[in-house]
N, C-alpha and C. Protein backbone atom coordinates (compact mmCIF):
# COMPACT_ATOMS: atom_id res chain seq x y z
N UNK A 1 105.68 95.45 99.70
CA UNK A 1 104.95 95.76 100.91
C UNK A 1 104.54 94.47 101.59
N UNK A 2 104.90 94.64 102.90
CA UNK A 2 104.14 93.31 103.64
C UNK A 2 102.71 93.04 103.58
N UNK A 3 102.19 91.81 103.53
CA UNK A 3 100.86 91.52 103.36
C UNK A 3 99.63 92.27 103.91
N UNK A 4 100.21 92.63 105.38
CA UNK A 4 99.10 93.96 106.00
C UNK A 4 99.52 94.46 105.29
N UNK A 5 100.09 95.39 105.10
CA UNK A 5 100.49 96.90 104.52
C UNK A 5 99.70 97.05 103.65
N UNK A 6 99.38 95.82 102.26
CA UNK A 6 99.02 95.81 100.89
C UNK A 6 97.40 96.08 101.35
N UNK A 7 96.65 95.17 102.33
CA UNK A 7 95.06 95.00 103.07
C UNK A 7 95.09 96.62 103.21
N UNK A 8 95.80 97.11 104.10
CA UNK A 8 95.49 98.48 104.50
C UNK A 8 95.42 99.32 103.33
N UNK A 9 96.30 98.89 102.45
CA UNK A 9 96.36 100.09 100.97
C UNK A 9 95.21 99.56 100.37
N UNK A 10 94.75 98.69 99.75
CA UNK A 10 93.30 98.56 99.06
C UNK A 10 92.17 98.61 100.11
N UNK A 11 92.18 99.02 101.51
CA UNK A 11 90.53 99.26 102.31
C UNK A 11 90.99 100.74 101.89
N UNK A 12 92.33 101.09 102.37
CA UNK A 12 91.98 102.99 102.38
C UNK A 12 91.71 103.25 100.78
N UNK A 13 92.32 102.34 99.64
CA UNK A 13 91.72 102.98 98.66
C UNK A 13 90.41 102.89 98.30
N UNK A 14 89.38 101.58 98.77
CA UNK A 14 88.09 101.69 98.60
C UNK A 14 87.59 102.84 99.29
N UNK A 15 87.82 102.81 100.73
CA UNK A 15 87.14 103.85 101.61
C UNK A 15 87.56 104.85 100.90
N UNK A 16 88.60 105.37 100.89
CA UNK A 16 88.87 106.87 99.87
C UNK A 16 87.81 107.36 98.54
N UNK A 17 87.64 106.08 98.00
CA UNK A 17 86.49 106.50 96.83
C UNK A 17 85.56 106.31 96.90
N UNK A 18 84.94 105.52 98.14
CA UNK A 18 83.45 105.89 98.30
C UNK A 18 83.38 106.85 99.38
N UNK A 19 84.11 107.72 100.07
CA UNK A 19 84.58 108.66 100.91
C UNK A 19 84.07 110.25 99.82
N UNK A 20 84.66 109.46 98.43
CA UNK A 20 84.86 110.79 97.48
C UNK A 20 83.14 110.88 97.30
N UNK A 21 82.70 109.53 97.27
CA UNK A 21 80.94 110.03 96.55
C UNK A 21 79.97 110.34 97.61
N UNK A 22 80.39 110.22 99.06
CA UNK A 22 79.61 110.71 99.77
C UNK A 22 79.32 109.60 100.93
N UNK A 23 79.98 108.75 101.17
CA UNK A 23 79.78 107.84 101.78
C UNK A 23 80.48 108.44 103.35
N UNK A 24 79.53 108.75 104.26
CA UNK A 24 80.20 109.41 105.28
C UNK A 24 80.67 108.58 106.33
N UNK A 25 80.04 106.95 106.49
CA UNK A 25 80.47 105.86 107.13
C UNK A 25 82.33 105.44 106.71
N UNK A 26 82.34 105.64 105.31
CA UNK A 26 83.98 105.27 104.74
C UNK A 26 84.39 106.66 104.87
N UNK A 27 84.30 107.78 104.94
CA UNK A 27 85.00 108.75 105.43
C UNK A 27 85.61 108.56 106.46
N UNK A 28 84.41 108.67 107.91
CA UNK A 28 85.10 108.61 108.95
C UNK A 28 86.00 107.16 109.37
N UNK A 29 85.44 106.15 108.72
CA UNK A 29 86.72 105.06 108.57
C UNK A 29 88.47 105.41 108.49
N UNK A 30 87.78 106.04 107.12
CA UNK A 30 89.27 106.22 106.26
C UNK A 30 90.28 107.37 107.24
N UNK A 31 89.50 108.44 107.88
CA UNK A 31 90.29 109.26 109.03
C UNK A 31 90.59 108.46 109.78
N UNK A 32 90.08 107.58 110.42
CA UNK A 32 90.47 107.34 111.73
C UNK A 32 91.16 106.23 111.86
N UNK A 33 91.49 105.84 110.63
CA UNK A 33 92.28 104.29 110.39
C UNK A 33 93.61 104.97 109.65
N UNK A 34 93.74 106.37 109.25
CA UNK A 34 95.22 106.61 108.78
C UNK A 34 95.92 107.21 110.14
N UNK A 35 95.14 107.44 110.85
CA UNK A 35 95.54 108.12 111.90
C UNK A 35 96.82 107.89 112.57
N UNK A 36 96.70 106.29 112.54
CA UNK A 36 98.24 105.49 113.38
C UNK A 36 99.10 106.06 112.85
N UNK A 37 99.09 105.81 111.23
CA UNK A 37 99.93 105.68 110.29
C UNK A 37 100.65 107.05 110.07
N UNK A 38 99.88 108.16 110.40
CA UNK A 38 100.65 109.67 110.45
C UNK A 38 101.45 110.10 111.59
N UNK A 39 100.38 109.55 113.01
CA UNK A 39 101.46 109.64 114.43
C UNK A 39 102.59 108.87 114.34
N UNK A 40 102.70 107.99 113.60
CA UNK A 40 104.07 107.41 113.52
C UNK A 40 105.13 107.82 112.50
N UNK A 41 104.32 108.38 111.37
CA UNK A 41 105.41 109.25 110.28
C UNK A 41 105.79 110.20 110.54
N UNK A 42 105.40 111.14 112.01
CA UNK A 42 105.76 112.07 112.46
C UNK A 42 106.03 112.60 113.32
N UNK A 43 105.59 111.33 114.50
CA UNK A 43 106.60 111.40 115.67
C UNK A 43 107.85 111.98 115.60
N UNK A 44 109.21 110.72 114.91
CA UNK A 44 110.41 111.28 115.18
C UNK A 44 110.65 112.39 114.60
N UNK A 45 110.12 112.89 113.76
CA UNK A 45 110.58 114.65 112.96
C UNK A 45 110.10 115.58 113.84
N UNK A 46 109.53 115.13 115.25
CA UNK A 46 109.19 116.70 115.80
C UNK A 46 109.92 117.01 117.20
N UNK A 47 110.34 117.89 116.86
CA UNK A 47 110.91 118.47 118.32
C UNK A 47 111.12 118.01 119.87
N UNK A 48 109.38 118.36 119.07
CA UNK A 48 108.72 117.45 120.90
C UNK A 48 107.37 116.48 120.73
N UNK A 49 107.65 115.79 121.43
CA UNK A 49 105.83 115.10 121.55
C UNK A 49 104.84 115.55 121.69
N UNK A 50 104.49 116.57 122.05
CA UNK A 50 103.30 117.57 122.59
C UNK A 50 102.95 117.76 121.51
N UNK A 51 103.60 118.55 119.89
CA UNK A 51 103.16 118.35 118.82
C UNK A 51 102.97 117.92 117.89
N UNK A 52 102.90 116.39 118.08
CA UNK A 52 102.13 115.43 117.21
C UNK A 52 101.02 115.61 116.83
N UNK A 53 99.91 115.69 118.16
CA UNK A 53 98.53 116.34 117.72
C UNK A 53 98.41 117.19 116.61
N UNK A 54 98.70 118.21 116.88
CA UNK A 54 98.95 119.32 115.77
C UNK A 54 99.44 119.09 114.42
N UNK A 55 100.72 118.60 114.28
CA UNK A 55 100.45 117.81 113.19
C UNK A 55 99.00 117.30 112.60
N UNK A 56 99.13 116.27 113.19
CA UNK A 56 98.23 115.16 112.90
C UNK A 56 97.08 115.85 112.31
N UNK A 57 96.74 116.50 113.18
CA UNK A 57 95.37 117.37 112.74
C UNK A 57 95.69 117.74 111.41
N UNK A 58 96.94 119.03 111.69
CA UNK A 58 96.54 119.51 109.92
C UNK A 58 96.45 118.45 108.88
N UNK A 59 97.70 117.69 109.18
CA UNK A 59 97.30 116.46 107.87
C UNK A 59 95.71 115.78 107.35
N UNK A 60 95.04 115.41 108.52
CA UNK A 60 93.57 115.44 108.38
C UNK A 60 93.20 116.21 107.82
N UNK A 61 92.99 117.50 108.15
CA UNK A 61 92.58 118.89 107.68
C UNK A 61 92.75 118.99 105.66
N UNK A 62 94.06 118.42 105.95
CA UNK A 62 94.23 118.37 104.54
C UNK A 62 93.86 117.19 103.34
N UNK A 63 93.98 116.37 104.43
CA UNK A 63 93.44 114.85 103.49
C UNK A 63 91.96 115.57 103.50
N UNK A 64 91.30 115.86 104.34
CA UNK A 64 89.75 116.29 103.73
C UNK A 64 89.86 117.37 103.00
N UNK A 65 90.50 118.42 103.01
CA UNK A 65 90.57 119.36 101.61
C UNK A 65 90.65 118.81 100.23
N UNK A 66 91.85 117.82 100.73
CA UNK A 66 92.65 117.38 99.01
C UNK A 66 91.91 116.00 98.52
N UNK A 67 90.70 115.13 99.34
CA UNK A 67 90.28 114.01 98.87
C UNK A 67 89.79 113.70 97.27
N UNK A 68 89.19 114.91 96.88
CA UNK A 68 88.63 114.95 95.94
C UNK A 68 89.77 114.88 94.72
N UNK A 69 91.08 115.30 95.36
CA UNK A 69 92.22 114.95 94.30
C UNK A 69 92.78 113.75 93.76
N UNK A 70 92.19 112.46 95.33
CA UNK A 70 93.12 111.67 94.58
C UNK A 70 92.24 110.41 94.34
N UNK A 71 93.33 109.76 93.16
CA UNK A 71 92.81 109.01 92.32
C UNK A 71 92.85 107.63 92.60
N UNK A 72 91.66 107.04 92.56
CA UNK A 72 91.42 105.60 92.95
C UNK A 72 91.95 104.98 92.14
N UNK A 73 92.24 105.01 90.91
CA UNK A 73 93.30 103.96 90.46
C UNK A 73 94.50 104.25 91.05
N UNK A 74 94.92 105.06 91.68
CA UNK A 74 96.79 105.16 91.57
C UNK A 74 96.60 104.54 93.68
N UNK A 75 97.76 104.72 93.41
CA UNK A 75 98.01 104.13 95.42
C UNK A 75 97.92 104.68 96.18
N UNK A 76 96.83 104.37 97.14
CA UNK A 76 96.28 105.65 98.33
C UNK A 76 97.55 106.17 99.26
N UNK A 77 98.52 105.11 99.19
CA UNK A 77 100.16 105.34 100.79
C UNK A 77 100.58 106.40 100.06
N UNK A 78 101.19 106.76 98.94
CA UNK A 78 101.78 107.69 98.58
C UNK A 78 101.64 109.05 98.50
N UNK A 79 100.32 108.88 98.22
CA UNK A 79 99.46 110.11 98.29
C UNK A 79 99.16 110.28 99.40
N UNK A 80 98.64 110.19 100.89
CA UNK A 80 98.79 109.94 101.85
C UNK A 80 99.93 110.90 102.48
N UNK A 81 101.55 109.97 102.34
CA UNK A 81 102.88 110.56 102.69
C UNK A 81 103.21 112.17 102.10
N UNK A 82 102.34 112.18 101.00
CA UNK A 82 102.80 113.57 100.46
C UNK A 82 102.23 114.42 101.16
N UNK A 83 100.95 114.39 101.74
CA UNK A 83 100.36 115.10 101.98
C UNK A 83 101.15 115.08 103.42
N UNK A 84 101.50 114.17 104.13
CA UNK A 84 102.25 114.03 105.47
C UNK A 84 103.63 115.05 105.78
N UNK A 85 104.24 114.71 104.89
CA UNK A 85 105.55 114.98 104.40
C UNK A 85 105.04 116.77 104.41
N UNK A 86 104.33 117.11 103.41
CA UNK A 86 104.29 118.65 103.18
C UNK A 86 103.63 119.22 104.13
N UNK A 87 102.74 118.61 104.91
CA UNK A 87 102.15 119.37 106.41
C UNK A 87 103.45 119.61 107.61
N UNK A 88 103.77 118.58 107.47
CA UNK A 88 105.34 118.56 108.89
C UNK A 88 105.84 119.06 108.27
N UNK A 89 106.23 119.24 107.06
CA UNK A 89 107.81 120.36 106.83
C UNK A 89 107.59 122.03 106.84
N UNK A 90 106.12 121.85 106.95
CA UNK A 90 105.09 123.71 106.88
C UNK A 90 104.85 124.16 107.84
N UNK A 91 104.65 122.59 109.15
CA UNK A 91 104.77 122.75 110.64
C UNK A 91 105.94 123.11 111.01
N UNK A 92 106.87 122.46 110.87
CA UNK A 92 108.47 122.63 111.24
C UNK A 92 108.52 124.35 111.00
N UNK A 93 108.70 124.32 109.67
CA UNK A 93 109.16 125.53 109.29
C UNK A 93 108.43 127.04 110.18
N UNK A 94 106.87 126.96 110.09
CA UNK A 94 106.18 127.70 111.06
C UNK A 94 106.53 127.92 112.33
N UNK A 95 106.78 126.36 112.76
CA UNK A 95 106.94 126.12 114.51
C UNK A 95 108.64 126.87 114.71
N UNK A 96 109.51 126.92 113.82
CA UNK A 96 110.86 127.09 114.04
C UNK A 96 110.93 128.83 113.63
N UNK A 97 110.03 128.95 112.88
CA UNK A 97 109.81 130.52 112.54
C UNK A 97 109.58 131.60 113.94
N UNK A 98 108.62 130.64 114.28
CA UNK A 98 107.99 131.24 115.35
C UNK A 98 109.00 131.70 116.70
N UNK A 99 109.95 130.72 116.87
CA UNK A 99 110.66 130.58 118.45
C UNK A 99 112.05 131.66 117.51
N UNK A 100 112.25 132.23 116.34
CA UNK A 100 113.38 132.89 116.05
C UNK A 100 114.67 132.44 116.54
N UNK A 101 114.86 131.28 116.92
CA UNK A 101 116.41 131.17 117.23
C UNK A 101 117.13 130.79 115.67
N UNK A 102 116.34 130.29 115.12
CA UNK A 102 116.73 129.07 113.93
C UNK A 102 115.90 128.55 113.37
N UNK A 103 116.35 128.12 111.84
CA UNK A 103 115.29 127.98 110.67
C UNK A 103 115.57 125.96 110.99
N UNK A 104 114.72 125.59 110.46
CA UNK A 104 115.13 124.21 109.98
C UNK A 104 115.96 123.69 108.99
N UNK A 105 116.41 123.06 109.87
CA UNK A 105 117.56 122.41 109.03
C UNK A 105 117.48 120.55 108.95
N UNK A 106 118.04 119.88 107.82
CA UNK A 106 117.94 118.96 107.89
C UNK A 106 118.70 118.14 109.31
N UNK A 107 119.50 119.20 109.77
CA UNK A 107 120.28 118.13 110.29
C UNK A 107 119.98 118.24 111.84
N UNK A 108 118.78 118.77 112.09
CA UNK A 108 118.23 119.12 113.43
C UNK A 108 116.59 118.05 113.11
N UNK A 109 116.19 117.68 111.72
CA UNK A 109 115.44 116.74 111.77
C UNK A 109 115.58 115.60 111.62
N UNK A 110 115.02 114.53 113.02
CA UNK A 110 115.18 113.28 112.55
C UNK A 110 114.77 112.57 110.92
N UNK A 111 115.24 112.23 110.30
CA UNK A 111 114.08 111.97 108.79
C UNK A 111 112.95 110.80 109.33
N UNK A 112 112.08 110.67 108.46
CA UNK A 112 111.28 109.04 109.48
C UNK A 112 111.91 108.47 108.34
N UNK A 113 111.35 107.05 108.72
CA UNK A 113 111.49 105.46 108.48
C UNK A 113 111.47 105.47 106.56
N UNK A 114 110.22 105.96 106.26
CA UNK A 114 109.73 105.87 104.83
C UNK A 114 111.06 106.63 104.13
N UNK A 115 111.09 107.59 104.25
CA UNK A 115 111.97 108.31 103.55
C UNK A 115 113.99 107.97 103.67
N UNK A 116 114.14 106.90 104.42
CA UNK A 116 115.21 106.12 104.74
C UNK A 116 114.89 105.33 103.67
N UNK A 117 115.66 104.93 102.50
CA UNK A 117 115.52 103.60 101.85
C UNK A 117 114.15 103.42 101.22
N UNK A 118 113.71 101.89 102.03
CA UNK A 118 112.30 101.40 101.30
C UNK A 118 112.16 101.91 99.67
N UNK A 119 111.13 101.68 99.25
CA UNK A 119 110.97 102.32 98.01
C UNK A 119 111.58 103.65 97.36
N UNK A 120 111.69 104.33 98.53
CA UNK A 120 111.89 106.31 97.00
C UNK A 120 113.29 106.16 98.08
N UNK A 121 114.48 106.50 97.57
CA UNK A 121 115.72 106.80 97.37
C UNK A 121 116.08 108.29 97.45
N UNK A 122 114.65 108.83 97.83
CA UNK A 122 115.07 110.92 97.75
C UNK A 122 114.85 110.55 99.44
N UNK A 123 115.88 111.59 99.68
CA UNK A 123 116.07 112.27 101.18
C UNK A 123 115.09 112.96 101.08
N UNK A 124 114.97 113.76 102.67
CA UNK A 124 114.01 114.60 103.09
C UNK A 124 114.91 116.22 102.18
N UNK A 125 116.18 115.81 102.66
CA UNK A 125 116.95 116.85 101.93
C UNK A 125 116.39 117.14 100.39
N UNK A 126 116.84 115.89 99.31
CA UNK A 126 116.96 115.92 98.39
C UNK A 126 115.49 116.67 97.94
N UNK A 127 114.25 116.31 98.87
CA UNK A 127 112.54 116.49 98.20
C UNK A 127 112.81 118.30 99.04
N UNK A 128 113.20 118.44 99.68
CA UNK A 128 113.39 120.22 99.89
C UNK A 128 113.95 121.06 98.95
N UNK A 129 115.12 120.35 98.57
CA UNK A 129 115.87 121.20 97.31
C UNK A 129 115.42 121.22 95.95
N UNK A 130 114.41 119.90 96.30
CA UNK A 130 113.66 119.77 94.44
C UNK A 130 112.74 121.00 94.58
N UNK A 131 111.64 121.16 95.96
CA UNK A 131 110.87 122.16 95.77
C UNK A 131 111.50 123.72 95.33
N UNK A 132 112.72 123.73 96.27
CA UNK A 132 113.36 125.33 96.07
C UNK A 132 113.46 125.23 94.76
N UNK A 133 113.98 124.37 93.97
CA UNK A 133 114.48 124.54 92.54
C UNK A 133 113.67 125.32 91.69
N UNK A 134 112.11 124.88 92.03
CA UNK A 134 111.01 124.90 90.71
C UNK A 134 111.08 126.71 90.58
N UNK A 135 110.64 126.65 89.36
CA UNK A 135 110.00 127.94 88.66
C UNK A 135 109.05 128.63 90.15
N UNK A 136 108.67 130.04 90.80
CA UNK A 136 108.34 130.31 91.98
C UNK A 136 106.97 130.23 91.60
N UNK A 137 106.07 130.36 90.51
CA UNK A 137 104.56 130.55 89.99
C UNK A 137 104.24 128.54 90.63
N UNK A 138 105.29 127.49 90.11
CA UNK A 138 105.23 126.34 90.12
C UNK A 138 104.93 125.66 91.71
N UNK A 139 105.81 126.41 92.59
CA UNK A 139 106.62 126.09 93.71
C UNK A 139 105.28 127.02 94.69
N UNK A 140 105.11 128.20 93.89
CA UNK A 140 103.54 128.71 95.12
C UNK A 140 101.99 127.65 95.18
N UNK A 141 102.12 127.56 93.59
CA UNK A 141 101.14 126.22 93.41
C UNK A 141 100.93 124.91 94.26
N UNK A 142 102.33 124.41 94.43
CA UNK A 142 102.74 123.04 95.32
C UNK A 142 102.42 123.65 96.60
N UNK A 143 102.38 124.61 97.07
CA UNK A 143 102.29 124.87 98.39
C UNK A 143 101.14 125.37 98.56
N UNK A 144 100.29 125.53 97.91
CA UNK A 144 99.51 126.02 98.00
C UNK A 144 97.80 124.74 98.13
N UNK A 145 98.10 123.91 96.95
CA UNK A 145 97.97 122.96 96.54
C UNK A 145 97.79 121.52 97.85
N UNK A 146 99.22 121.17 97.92
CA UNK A 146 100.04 120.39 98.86
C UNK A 146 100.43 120.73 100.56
N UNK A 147 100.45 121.57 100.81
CA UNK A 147 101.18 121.74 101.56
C UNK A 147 100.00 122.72 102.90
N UNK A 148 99.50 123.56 102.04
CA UNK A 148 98.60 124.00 102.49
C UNK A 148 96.64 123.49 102.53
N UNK A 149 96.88 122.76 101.65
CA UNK A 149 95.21 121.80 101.41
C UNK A 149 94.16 122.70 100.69
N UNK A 150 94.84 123.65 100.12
CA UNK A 150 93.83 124.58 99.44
C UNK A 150 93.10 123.90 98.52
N UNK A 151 91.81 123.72 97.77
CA UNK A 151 91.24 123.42 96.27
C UNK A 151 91.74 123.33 95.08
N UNK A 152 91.53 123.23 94.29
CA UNK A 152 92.42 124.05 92.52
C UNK A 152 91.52 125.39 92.68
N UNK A 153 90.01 125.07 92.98
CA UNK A 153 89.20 126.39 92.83
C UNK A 153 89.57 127.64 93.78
N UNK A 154 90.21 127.24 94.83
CA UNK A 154 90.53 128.28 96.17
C UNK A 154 92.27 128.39 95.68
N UNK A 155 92.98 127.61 94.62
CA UNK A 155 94.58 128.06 94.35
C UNK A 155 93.87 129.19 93.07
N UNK A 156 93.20 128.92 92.43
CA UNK A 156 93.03 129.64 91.69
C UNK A 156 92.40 131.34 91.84
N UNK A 157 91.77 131.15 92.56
CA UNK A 157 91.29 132.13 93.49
C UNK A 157 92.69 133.21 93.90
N UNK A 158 93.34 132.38 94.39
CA UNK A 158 94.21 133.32 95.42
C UNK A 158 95.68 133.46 94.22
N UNK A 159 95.79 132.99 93.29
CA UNK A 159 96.65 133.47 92.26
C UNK A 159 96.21 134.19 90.85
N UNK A 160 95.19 133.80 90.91
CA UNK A 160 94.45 134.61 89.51
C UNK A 160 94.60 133.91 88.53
N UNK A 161 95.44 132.78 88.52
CA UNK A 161 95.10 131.55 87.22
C UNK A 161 93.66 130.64 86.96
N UNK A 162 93.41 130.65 86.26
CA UNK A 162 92.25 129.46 85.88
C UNK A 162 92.72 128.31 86.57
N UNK A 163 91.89 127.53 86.80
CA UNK A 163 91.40 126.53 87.07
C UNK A 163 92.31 125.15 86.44
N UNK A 164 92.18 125.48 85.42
CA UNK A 164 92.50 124.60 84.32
C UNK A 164 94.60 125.16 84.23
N UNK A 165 94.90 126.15 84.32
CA UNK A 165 96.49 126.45 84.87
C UNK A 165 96.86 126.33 85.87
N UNK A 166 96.13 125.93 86.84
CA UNK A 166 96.93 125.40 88.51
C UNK A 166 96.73 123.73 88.58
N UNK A 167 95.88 123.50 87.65
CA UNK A 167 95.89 121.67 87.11
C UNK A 167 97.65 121.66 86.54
N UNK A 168 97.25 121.99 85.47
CA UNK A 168 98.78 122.59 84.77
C UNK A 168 100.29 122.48 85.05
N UNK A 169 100.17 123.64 85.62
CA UNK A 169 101.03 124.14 86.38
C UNK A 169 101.74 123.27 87.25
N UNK A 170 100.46 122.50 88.63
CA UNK A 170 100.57 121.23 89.20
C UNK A 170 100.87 120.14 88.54
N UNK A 171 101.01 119.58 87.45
CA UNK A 171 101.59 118.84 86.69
C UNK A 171 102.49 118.82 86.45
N UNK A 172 102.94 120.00 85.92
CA UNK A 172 104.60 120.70 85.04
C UNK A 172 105.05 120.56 86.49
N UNK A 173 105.14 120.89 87.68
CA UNK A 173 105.92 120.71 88.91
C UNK A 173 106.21 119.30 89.27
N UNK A 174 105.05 118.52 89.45
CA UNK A 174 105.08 117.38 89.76
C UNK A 174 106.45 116.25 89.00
N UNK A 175 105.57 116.94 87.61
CA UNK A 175 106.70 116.34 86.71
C UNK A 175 108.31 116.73 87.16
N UNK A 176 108.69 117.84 87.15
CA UNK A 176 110.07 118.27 87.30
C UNK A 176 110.53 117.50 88.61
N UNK A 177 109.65 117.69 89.99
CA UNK A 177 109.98 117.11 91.08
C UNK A 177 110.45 115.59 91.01
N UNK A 178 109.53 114.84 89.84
CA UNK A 178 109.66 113.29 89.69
C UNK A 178 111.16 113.48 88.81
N UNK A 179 111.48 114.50 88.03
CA UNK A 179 112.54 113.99 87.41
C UNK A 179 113.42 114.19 87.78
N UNK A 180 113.76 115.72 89.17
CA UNK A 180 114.61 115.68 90.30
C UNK A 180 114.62 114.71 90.92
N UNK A 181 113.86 114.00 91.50
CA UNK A 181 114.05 113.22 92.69
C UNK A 181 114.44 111.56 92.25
N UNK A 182 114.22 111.49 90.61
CA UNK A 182 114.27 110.05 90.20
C UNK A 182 115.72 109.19 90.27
């Protein structure tokens, strides 16, 4: 990572964990400083420009659902992109649902920049087909989880597993996805 890049990954990971204990000054930091960083991961994947906003938002929406998930030792960008990555492909899919001509397809989405090369070597393709693959109990979890910004306490809720099996569960997926996509 270039020398900014690395500055920006250790402020968002401080702000992220004093974000987590209540620090509402590094909250609104930490929103409004990833902000660039999502209008630009999701510009070229959309249709049109008009819905960037929209995007953007849910991803927010979801980084404040899912904050409490992630972990100050591990790397705030990645976690970040996932959450990026699974909002636009839930947008897409919704937004393309909606107009009935046609589902999404890879080859009607631009991919962005990150997912070209750089570090991870999985296509936008390849991270779609890992999700279809999983077990469907695994794959409602991730979406539920990920994609949608639900809790463990609100996935659990709405599937009838404990608490402690959508941790689980979210693991056993994660895992399979890392060993698809490796």
């Amino acid at each position: 990572m270039p020398l900014e890049q690395d500055e920006k990954e250790l402020k968002w990971k401080l702000l992220a964990s004093r974000a987590q204990k209540g620090d509402a000054a590094a909250y609104r930091d930490l929103l409004t400083g990833i902000v660039p960083l999502i209008r630009r991961a999701v510009t070229k994947s959309l249709p049109s420009p008009d819905l960037v906003d929209d995007v953007v938002q849910e991803v927010l929406i979801s980084v404040h659902k899912a904050l409490h998930t992630y972990d100050p030792d591990r790397p705030f960008l990645p976690w970040l992109m996932a959450i990026v990555s699974f909002r636009r492909t839930d947008f897409l899919r919704q937004h393309y649902a909606s107009q009935k001509n046609r589902q999404v397809s890879i080859e009607t989405v631009d991919v962005p920049d990150y997912l070209n090369g750089g570090e991870s070597e999985a296509s936008f393709k390849d991270i779609e087909e890992a999700l279809e693959s999983l077990p469907e109990k695994q794959k409602r979890v991730v979406e539920l989880l990920k994609i949608e910004g639900y809790s463990t306490k609100e996935v659990s809720e709405k599937t009838g597993l404990s608490e402690s099996a959508v941790k689980v569960t979210m693991h056993r997926a994660l895992q399979k996805l890392k060993e698809k996509l490796a």
